[in-house]
PDB file of N, CA and C in Angstrom:
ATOM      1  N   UNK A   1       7.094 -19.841  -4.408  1.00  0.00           N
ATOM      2  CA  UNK A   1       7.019 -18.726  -5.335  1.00  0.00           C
ATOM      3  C   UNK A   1       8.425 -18.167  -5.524  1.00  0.00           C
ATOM      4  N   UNK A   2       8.643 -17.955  -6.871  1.00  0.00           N
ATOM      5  CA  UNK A   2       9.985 -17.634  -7.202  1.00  0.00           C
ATOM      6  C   UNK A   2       9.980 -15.691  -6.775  1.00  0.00           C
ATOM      7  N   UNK A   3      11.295 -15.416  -7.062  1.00  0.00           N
ATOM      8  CA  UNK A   3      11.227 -13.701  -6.020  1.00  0.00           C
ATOM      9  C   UNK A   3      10.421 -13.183  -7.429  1.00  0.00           C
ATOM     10  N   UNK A   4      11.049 -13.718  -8.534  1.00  0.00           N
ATOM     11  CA  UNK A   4      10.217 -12.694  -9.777  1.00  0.00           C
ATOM     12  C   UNK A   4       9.019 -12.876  -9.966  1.00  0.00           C
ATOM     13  N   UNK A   5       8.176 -13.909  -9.161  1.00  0.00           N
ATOM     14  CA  UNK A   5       6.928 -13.680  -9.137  1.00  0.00           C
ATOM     15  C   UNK A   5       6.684 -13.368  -8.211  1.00  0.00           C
ATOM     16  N   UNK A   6       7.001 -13.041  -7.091  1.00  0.00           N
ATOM     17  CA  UNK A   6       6.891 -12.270  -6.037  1.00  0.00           C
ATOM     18  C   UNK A   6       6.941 -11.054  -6.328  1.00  0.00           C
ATOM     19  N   UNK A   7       8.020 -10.532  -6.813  1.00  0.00           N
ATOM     20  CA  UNK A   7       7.536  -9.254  -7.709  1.00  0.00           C
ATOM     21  C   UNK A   7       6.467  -8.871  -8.502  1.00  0.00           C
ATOM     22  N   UNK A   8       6.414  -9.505  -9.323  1.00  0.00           N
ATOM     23  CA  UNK A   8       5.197  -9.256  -9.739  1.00  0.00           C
ATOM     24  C   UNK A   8       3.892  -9.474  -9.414  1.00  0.00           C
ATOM     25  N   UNK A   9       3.547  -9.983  -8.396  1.00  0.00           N
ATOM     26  CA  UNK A   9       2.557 -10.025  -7.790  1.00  0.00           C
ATOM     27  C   UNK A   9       2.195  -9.241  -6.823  1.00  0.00           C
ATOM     28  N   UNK A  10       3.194  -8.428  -5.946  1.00  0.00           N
ATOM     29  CA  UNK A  10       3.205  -7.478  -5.179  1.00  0.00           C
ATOM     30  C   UNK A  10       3.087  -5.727  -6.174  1.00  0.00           C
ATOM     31  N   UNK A  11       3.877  -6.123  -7.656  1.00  0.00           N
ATOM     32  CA  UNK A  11       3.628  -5.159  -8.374  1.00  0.00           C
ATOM     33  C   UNK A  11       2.272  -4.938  -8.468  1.00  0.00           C
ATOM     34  N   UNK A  12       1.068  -5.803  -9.126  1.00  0.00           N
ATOM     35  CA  UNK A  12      -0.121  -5.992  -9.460  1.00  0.00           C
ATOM     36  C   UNK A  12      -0.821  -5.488  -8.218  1.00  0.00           C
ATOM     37  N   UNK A  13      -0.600  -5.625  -6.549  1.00  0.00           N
ATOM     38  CA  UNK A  13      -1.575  -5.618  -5.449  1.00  0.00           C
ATOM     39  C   UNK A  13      -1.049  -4.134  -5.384  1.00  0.00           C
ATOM     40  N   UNK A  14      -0.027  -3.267  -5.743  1.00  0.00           N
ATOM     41  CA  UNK A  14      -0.066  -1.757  -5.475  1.00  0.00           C
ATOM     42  C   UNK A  14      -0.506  -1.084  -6.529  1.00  0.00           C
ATOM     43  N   UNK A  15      -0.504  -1.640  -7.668  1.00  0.00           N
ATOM     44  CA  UNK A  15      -1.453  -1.118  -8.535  1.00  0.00           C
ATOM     45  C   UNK A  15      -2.885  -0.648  -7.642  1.00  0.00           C
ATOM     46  N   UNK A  16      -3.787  -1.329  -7.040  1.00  0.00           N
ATOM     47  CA  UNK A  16      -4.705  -1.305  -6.220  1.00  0.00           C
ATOM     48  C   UNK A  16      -4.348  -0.313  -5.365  1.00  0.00           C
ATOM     49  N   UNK A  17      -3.519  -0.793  -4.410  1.00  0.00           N
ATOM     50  CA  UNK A  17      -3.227   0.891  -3.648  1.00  0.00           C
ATOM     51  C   UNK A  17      -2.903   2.084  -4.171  1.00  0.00           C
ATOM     52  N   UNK A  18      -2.226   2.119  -5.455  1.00  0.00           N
ATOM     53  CA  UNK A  18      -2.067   3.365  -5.953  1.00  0.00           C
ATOM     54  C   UNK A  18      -4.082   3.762  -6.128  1.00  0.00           C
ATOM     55  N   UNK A  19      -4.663   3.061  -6.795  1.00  0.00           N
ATOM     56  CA  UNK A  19      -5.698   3.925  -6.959  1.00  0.00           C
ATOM     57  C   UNK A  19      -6.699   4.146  -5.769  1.00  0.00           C
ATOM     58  N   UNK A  20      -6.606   3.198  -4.479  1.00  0.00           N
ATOM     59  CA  UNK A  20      -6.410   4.153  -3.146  1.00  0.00           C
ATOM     60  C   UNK A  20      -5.557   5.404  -2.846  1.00  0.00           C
ATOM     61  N   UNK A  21      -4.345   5.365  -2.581  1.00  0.00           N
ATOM     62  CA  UNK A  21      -3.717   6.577  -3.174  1.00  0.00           C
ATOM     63  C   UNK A  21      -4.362   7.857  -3.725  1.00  0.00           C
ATOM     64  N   UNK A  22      -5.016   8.148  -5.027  1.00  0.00           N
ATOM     65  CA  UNK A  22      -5.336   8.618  -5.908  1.00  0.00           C
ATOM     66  C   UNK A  22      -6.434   9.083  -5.346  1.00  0.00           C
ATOM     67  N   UNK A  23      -7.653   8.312  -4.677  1.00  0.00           N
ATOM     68  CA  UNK A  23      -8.925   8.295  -4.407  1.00  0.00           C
ATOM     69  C   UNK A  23      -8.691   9.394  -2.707  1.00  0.00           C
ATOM     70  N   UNK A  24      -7.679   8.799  -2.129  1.00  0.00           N
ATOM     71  CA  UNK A  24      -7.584   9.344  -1.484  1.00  0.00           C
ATOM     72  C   UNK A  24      -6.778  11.174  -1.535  1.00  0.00           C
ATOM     73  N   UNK A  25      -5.819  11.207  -2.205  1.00  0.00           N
ATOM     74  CA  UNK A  25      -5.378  12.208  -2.677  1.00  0.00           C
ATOM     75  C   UNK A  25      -6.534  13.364  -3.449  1.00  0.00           C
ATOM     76  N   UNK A  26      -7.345  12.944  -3.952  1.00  0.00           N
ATOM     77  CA  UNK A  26      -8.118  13.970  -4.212  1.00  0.00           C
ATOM     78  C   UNK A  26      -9.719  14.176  -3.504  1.00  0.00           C
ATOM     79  N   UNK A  27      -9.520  13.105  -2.231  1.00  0.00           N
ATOM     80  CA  UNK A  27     -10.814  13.491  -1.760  1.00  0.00           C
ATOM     81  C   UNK A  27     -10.954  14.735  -0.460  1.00  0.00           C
ATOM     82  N   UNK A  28     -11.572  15.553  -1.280  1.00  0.00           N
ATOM     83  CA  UNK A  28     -11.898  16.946  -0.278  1.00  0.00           C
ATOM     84  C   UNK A  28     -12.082  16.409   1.360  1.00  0.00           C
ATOM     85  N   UNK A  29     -12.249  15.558   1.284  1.00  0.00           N
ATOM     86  CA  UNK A  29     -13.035  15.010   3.028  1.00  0.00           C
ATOM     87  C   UNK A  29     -11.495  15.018   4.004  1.00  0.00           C
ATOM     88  N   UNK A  30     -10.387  14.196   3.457  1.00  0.00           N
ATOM     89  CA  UNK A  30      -9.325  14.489   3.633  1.00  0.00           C
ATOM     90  C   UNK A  30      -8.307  15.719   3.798  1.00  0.00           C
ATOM     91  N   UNK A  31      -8.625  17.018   2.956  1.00  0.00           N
ATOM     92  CA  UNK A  31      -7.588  17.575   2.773  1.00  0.00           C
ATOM     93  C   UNK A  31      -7.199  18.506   4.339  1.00  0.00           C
ATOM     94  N   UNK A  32      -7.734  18.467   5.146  1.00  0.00           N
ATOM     95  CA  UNK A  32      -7.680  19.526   6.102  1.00  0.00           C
ATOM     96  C   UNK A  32      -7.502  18.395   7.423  1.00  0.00           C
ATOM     97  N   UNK A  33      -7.218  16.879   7.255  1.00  0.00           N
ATOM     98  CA  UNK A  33      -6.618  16.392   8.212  1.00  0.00           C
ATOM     99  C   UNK A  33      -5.187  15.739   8.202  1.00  0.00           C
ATOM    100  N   UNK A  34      -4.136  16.100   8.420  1.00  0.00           N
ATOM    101  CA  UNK A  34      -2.528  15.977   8.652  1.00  0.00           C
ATOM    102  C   UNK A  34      -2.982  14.437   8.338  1.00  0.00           C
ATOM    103  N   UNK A  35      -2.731  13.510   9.679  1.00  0.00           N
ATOM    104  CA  UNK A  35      -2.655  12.271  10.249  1.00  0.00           C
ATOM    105  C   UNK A  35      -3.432  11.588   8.521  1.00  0.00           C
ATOM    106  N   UNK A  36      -4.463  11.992   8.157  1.00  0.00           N
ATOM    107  CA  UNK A  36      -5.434  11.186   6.973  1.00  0.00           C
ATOM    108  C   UNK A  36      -4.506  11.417   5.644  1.00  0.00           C
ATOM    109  N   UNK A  37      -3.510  12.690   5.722  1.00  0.00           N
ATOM    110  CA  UNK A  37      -3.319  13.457   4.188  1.00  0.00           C
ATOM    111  C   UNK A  37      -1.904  12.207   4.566  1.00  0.00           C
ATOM    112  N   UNK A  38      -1.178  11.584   5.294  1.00  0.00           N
ATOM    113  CA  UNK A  38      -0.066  10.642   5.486  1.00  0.00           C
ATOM    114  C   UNK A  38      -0.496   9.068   4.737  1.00  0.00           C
ATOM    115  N   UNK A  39      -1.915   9.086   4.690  1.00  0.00           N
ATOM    116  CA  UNK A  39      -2.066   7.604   3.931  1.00  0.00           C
ATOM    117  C   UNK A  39      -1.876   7.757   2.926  1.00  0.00           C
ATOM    118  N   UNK A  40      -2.298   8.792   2.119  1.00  0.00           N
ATOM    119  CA  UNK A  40      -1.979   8.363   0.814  1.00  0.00           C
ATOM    120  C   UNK A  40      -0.450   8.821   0.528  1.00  0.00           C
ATOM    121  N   UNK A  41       0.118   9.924   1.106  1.00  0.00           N
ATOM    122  CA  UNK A  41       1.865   9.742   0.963  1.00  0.00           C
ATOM    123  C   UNK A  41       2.432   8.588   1.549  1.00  0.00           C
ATOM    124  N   UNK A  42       2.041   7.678   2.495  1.00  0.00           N
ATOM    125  CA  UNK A  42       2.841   6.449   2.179  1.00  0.00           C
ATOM    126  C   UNK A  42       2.521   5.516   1.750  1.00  0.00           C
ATOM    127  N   UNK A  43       1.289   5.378   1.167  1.00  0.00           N
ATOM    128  CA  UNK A  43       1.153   4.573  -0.439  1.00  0.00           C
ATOM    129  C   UNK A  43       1.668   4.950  -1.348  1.00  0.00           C
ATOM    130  N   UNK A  44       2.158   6.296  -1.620  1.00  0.00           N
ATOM    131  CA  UNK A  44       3.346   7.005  -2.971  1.00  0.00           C
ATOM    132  C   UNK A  44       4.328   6.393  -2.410  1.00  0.00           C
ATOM    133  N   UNK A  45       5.260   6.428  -1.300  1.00  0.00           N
ATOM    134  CA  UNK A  45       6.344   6.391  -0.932  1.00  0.00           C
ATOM    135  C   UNK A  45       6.601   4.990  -0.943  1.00  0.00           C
ATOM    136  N   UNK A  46       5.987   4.246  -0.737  1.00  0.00           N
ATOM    137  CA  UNK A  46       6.197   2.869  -1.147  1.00  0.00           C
ATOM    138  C   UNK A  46       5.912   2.356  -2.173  1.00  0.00           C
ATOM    139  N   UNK A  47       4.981   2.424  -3.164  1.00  0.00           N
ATOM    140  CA  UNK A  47       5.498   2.314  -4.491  1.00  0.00           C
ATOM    141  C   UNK A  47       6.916   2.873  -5.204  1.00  0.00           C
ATOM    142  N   UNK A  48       6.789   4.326  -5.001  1.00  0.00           N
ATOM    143  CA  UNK A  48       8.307   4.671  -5.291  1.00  0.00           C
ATOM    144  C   UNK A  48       9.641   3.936  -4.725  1.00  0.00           C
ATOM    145  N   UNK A  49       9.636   3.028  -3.744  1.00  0.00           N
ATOM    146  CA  UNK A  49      10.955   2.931  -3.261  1.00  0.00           C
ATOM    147  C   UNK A  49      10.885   1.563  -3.771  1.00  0.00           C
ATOM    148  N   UNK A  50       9.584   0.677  -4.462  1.00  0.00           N
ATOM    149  CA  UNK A  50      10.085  -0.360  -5.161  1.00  0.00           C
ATOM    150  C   UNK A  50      10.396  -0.110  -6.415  1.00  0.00           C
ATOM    151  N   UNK A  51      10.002   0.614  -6.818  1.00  0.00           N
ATOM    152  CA  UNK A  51       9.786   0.973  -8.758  1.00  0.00           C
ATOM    153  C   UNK A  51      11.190   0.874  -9.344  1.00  0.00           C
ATOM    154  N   UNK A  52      12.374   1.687  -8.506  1.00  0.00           N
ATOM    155  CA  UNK A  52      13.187   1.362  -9.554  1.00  0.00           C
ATOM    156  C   UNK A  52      13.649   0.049 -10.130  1.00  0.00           C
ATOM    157  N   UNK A  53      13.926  -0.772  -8.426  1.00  0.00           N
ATOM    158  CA  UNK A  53      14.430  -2.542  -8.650  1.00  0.00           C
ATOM    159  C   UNK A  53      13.214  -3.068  -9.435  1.00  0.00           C
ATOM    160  N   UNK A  54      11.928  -3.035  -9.661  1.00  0.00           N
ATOM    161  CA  UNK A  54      10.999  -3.161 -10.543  1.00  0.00           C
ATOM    162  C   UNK A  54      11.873  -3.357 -11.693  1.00  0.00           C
ATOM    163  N   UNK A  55      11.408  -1.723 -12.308  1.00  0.00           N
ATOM    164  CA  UNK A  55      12.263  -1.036 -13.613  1.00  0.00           C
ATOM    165  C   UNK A  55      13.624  -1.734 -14.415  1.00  0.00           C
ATOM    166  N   UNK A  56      14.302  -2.280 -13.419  1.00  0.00           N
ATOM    167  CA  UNK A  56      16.004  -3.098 -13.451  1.00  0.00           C
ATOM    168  C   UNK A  56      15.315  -4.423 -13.463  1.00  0.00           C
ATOM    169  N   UNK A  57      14.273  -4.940 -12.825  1.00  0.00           N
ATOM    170  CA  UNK A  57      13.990  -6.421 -13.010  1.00  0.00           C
ATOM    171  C   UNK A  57      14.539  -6.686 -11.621  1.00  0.00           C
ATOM    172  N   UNK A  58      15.099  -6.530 -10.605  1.00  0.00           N
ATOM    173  CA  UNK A  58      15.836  -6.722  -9.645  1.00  0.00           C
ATOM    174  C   UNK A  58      14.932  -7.532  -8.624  1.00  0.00           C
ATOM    175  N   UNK A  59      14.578  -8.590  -8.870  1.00  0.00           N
ATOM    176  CA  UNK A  59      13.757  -9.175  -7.993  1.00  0.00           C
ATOM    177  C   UNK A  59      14.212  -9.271  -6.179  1.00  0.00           C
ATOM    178  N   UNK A  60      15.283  -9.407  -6.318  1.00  0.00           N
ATOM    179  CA  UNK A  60      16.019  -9.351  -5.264  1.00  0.00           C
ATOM    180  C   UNK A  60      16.013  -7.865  -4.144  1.00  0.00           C
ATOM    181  N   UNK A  61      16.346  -7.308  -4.672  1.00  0.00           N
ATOM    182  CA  UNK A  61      16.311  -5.994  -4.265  1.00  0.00           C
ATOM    183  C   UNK A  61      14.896  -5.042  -3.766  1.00  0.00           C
ATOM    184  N   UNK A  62      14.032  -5.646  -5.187  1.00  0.00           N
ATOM    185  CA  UNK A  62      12.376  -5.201  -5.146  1.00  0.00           C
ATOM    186  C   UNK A  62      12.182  -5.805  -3.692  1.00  0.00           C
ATOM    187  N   UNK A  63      11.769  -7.122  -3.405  1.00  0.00           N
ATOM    188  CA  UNK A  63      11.669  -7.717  -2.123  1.00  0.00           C
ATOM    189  C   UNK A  63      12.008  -7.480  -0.588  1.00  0.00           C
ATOM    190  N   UNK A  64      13.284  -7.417  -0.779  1.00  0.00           N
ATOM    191  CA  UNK A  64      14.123  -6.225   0.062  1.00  0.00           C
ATOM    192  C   UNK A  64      13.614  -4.925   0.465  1.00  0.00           C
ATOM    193  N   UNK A  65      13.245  -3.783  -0.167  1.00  0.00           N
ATOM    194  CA  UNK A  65      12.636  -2.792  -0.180  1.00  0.00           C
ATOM    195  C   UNK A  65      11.153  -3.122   0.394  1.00  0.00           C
ATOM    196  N   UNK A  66      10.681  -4.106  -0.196  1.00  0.00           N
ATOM    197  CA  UNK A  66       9.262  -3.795  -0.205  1.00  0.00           C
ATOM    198  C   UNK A  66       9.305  -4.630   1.517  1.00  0.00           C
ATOM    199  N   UNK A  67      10.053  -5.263   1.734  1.00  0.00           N
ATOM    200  CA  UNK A  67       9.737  -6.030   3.372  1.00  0.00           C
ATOM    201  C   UNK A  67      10.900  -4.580   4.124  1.00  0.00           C
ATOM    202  N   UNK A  68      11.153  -4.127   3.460  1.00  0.00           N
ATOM    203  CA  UNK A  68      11.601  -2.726   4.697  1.00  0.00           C
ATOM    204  C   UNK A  68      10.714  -1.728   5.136  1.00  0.00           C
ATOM    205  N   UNK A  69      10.248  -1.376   3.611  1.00  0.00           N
ATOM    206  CA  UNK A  69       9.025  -0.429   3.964  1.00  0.00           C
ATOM    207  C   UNK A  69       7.665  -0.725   4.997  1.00  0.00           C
ATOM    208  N   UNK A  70       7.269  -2.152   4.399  1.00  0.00           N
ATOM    209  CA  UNK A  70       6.259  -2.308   4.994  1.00  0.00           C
ATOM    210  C   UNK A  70       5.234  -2.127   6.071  1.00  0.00           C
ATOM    211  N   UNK A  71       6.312  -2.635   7.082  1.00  0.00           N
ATOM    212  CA  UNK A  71       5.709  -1.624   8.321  1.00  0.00           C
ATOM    213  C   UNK A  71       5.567  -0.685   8.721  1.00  0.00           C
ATOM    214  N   UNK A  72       5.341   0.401   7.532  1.00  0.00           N
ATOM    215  CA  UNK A  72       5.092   1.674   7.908  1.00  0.00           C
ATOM    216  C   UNK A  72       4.244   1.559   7.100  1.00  0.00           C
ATOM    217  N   UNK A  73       3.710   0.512   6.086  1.00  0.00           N
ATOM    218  CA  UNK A  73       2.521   0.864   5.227  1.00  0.00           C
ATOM    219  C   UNK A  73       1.141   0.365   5.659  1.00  0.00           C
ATOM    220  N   UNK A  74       1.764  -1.118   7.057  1.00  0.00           N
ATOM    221  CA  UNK A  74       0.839  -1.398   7.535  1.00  0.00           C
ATOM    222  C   UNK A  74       0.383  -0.469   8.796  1.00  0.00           C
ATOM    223  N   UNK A  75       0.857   0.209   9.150  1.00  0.00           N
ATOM    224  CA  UNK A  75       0.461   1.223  10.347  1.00  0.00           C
ATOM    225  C   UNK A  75      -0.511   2.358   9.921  1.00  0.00           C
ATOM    226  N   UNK A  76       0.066   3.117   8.412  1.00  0.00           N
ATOM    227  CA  UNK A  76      -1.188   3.502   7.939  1.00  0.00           C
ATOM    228  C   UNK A  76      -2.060   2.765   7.351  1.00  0.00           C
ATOM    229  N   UNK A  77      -2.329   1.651   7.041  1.00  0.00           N
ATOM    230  CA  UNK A  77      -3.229   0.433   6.546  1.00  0.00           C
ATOM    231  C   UNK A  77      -4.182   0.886   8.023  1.00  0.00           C
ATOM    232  N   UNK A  78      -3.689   0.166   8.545  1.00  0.00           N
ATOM    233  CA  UNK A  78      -4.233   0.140  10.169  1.00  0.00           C
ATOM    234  C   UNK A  78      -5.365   1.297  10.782  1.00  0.00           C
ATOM    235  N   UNK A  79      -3.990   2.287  10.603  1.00  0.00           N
ATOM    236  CA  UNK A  79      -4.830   3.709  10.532  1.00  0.00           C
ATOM    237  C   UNK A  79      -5.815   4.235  10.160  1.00  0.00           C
ATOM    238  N   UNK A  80      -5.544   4.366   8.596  1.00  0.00           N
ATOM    239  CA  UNK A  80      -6.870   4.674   7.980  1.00  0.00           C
ATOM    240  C   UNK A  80      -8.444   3.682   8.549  1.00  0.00           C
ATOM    241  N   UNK A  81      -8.148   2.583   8.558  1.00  0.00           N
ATOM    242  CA  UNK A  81      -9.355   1.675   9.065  1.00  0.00           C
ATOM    243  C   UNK A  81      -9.706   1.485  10.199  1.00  0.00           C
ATOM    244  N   UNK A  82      -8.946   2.231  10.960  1.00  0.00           N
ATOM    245  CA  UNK A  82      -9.420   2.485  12.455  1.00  0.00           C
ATOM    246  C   UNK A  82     -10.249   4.151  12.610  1.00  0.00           C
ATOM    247  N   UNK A  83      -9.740   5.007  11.467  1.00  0.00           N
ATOM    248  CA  UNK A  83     -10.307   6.542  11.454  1.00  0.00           C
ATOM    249  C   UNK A  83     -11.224   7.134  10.417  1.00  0.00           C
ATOM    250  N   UNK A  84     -11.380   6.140   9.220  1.00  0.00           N
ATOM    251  CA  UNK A  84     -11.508   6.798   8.046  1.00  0.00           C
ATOM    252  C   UNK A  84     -12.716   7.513   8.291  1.00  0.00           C
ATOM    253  N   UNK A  85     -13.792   6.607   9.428  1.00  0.00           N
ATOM    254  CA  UNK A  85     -15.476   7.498   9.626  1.00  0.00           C
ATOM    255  C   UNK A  85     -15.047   8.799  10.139  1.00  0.00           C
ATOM    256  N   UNK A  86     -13.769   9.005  10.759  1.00  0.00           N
ATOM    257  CA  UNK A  86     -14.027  10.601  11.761  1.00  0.00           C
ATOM    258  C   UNK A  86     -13.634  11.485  10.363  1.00  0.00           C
ATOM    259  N   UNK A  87     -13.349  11.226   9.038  1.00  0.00           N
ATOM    260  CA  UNK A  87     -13.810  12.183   8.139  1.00  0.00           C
ATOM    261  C   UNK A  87     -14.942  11.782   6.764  1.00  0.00           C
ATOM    262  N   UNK A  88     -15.646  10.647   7.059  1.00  0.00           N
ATOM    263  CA  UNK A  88     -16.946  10.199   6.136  1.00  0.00           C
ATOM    264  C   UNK A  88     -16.843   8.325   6.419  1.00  0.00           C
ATOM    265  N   UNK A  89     -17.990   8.364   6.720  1.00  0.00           N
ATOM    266  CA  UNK A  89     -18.457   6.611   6.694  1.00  0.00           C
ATOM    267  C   UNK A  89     -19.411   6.512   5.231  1.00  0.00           C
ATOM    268  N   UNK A  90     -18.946   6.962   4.097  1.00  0.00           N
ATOM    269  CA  UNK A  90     -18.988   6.859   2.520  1.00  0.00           C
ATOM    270  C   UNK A  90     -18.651   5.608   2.516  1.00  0.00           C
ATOM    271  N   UNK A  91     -19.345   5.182   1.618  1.00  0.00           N
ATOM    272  CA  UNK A  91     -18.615   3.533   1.401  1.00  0.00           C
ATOM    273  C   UNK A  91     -17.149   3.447   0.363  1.00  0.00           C
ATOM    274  N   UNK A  92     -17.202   4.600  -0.219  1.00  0.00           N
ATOM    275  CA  UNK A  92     -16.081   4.903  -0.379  1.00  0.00           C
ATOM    276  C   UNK A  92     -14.858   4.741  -0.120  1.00  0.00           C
ATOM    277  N   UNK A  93     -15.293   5.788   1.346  1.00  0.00           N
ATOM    278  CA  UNK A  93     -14.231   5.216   2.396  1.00  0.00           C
ATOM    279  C   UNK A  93     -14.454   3.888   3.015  1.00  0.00           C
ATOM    280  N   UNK A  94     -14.877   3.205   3.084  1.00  0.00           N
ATOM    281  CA  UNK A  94     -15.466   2.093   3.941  1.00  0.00           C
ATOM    282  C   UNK A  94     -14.744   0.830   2.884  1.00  0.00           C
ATOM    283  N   UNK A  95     -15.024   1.222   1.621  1.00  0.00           N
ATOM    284  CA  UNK A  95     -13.662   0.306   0.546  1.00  0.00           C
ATOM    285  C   UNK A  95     -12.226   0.312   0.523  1.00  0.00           C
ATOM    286  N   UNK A  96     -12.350   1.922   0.592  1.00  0.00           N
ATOM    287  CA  UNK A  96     -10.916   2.347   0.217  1.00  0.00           C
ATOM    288  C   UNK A  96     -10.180   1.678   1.212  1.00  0.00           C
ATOM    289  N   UNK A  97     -10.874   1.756   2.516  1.00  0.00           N
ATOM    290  CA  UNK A  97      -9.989   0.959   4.023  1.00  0.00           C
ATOM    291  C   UNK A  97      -9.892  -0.338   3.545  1.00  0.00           C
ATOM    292  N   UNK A  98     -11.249  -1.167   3.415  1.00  0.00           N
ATOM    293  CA  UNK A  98     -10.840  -2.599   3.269  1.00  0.00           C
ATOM    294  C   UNK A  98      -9.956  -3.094   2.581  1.00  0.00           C
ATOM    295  N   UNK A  99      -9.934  -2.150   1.068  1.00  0.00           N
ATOM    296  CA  UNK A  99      -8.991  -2.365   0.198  1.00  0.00           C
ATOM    297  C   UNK A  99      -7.647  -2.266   0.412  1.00  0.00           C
ATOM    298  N   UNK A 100      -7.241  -0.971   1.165  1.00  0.00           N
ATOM    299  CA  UNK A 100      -5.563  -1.061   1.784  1.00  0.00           C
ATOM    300  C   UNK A 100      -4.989  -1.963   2.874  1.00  0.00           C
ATOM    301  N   UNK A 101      -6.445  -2.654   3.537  1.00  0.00           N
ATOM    302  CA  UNK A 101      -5.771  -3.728   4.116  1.00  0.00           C
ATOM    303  C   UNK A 101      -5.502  -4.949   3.704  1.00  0.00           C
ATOM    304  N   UNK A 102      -6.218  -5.270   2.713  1.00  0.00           N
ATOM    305  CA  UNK A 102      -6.380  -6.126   2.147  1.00  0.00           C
ATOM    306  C   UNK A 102      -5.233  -6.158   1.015  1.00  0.00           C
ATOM    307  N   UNK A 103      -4.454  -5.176   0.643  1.00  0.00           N
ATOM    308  CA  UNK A 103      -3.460  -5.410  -0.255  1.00  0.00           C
ATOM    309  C   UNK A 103      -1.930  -5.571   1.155  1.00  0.00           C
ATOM    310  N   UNK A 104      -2.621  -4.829   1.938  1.00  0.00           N
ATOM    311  CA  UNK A 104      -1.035  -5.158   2.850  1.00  0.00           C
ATOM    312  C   UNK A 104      -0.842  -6.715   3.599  1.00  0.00           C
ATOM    313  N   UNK A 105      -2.486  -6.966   3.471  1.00  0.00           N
ATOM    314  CA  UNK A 105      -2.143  -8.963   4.130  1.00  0.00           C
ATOM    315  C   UNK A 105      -1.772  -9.529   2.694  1.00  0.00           C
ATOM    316  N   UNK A 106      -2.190  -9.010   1.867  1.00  0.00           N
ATOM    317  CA  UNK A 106      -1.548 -10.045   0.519  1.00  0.00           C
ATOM    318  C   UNK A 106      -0.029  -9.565   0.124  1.00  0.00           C
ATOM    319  N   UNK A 107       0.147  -8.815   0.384  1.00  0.00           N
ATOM    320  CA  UNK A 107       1.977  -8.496   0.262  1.00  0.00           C
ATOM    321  C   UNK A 107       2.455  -9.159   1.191  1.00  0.00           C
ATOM    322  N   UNK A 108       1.916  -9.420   2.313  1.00  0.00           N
ATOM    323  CA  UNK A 108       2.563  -9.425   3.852  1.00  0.00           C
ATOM    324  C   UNK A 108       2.483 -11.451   3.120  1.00  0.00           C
ATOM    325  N   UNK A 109       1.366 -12.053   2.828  1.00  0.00           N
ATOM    326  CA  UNK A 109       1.486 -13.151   2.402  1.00  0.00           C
ATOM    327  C   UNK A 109       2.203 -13.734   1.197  1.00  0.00           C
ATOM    328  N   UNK A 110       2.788 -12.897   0.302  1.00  0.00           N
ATOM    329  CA  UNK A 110       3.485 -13.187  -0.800  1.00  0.00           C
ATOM    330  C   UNK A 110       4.973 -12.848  -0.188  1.00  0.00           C
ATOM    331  N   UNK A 111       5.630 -12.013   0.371  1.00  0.00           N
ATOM    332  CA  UNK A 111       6.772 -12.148   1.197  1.00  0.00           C
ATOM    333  C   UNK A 111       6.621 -13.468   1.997  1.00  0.00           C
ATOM    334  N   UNK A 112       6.551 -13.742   2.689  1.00  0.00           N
ATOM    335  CA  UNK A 112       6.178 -14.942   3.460  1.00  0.00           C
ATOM    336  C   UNK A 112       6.447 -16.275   2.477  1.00  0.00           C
ATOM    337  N   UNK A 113       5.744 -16.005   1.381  1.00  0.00           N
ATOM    338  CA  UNK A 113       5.746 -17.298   0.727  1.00  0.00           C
ATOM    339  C   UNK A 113       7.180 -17.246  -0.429  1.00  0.00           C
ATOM    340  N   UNK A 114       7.736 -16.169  -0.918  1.00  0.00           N
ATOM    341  CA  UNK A 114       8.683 -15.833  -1.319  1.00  0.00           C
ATOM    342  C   UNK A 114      10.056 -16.425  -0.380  1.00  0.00           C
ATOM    343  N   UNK A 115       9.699 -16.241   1.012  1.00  0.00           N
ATOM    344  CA  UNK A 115      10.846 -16.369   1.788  1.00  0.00           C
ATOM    345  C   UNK A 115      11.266 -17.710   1.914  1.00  0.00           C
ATOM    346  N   UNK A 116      10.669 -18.597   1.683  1.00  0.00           N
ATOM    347  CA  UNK A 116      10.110 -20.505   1.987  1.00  0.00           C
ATOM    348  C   UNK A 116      11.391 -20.789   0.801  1.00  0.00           C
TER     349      UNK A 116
END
């Protein structure tokens, strides 16, 4: 896989987390726990720190960023799906988890295959 489709394919899988993000950002069940209100700020914070090399086309750079951040996106990945029942076992939540892990093994696998 070339880096500019590596980009863009990692673009497309945070699309998905942003609307985790979102789902999470406005769900009342969340707002009154610290540790829960951190998943969805570092699903913002990592979209934001690829967007600009995005924006420039910077495939190089996008990649870079996005394998720096990461391990802090998989820790709340992690997180949330180890806690999300101690504020609702909604299937909601029960997606929203599968779904953020599931976009951080497919980033985590498109770096990987980018790097080859």
């Amino acid at each position: 896989m070339s880096p500019d489709q590596a980009m863009e394919r990692i673009n497309v899988l945070l699309a998905h987390a942003w609307m985790v993000r979102a789902f999470l950002k406005h769900a009342d069940e969340v707002q009154s726990d610290p540790e829960m209100l951190e998943v969805h700020r570092m699903i913002f914070d990592y979209c934001r720190a690829v967007e600009p090399s995005f924006q420039r086309r910077d495939a190089q750079e996008y990649l870079r960023r996005a394998r720096g951040k990461l391990s802090k996106l998989r820790r709340q990945a992690e997180f949330f799906a180890a806690n999300y029942r101690r504020v609702s076992d909604h299937t909601n939540f029960q997606m929203a988890a599968a779904s953020l892990s599931g976009v951080v093994e497919a980033i985590e696998s498109v770096l990987a295959e980018a790097s080859r």
